[in-house]
N, C-alpha and C. Protein backbone atom coordinates (compact mmCIF):
# COMPACT_ATOMS: atom_id res chain seq x y z
N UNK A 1 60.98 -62.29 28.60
CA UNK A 1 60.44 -63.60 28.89
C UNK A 1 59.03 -63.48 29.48
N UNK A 2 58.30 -64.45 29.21
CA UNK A 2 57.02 -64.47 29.50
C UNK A 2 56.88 -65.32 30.79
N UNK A 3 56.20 -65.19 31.55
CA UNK A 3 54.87 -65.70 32.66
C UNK A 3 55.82 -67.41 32.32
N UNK A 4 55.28 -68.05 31.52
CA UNK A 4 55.64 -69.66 31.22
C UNK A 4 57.40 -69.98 31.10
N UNK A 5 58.01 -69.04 30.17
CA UNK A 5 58.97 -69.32 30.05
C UNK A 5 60.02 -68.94 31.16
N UNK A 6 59.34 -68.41 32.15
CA UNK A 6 60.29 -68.26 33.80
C UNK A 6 59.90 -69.29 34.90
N UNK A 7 58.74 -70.35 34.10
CA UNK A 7 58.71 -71.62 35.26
C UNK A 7 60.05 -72.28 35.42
N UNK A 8 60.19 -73.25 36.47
CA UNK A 8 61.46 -74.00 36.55
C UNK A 8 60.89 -75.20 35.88
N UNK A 9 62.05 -75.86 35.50
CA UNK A 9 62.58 -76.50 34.65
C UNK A 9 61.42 -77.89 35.39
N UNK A 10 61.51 -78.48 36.66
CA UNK A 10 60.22 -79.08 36.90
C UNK A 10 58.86 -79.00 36.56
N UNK A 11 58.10 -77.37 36.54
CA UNK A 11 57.11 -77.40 35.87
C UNK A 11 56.87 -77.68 34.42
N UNK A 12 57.70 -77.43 33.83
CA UNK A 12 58.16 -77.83 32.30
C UNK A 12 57.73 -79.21 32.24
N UNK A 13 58.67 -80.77 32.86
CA UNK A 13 58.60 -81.61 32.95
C UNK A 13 57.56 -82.12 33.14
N UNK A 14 56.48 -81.66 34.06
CA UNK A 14 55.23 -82.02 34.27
C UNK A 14 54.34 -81.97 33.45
N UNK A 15 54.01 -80.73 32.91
CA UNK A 15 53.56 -80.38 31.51
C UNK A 15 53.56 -81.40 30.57
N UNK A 16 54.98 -81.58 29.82
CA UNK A 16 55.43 -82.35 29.00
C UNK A 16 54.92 -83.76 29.35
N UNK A 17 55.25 -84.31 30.90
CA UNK A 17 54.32 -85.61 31.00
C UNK A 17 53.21 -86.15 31.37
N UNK A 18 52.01 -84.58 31.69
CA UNK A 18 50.60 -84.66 31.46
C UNK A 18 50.32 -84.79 30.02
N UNK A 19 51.87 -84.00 28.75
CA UNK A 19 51.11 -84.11 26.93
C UNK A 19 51.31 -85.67 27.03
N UNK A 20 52.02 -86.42 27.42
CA UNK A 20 52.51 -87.83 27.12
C UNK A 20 51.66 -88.88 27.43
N UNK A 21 51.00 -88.21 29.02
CA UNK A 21 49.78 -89.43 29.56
C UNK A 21 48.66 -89.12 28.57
N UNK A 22 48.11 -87.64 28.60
CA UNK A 22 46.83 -87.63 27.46
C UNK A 22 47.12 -88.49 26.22
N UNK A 23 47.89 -88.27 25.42
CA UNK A 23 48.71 -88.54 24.40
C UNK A 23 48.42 -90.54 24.09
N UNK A 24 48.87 -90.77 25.33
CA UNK A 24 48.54 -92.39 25.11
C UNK A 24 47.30 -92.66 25.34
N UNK A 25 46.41 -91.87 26.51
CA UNK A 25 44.71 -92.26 26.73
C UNK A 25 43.92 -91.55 25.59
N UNK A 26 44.37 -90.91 24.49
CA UNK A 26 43.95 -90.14 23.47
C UNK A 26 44.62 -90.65 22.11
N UNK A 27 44.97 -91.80 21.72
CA UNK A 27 45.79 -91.34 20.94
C UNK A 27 45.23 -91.19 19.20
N UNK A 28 44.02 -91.12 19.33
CA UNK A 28 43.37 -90.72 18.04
C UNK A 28 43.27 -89.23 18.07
N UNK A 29 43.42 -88.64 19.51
CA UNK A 29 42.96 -86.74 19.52
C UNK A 29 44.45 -86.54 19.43
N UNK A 30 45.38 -87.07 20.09
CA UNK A 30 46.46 -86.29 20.64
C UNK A 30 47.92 -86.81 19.97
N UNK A 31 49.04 -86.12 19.36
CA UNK A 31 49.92 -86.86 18.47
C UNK A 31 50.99 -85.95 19.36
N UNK A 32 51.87 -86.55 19.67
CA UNK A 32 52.91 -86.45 20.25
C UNK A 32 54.33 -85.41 18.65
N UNK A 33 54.69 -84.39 18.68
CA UNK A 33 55.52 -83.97 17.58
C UNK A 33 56.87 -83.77 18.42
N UNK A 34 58.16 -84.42 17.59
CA UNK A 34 59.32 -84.21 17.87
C UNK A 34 59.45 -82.70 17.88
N UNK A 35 60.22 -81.78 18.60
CA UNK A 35 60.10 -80.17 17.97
C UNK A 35 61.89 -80.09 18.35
N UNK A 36 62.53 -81.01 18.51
CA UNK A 36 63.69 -80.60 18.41
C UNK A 36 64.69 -81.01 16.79
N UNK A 37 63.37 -81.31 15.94
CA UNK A 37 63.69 -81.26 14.50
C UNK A 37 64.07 -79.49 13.83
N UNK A 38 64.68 -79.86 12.56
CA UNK A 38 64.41 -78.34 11.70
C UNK A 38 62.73 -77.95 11.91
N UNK A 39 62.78 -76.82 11.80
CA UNK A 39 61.43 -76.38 11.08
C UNK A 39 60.39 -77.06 10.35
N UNK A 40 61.35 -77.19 9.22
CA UNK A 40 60.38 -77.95 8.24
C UNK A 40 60.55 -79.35 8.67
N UNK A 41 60.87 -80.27 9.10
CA UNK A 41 60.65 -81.48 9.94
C UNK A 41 59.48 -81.26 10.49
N UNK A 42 59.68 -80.37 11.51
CA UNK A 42 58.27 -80.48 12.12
C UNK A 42 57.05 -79.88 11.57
N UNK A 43 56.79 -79.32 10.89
CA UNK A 43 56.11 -79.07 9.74
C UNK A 43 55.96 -79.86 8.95
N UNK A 44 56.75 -80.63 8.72
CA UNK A 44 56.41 -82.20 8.00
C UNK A 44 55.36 -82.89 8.69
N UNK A 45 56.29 -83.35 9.67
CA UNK A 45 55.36 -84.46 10.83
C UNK A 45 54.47 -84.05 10.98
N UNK A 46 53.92 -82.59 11.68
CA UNK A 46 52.62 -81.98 11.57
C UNK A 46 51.80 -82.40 10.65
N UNK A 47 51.93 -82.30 9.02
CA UNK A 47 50.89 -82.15 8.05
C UNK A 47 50.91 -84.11 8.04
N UNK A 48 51.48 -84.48 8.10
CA UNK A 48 51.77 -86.15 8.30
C UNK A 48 50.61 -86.39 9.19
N UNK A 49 50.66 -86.22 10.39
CA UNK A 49 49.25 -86.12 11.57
C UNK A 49 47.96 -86.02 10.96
N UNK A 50 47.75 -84.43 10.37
CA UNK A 50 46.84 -83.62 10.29
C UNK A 50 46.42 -84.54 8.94
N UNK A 51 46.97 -85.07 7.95
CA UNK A 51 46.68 -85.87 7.02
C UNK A 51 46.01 -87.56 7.13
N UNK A 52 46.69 -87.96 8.30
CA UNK A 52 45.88 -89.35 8.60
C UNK A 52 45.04 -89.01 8.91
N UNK A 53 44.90 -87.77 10.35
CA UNK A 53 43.52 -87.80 10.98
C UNK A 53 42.38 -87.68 9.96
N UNK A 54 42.59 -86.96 8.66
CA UNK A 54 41.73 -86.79 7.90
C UNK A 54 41.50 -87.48 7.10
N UNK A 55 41.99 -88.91 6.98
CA UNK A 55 41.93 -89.72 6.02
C UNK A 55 41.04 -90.82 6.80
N UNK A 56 41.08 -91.07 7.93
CA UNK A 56 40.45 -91.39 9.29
C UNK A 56 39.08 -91.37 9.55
N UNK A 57 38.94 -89.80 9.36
CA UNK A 57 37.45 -89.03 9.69
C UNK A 57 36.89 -89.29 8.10
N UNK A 58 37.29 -89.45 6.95
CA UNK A 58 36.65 -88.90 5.81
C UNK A 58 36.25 -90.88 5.85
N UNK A 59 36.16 -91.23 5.97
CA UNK A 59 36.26 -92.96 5.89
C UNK A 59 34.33 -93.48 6.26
C-alpha cells in the first residue's frame, strides 16, 4: 500500500468533497465520473466528457 491508500477513511472523504465543490464552481473544467461502474462504463462516461468538451471548444 501506498502513502494515500493508508489515509483514514476521513481524509478520503474530504478529498472526494473538495472533487465535488471544484466540480460545481468548475463545471465546464471539472466532470464528476461514477468509478464504481465496470471498466468499460467508466471508460464510456470518460470518452462521453472528453467528447462534449470537444465539441464545446471546436464551436
Amino acid at each position: 500500500m501506498d502513502r494515500l491508500e493508508r489515509e483514514k477513511q476521513s481524509f478520503h472523504k474530504k478529498v472526494r468533497n473538495g472533487f465535488i465543490q471544484l466540480s460545481k464552481k468548475h463545471p465546464r473544467r471539472i466532470a464528476l465520473v461514477d468509478a464504481t461502474q465496470s471498466p468499460d462504463a467508466v471508460a464510456k462516461e470518460i470518452l462521453g466528457h472528453i467528447q462534449k468538451r470537444w465539441k464545446r471548444k471546436l464551436r
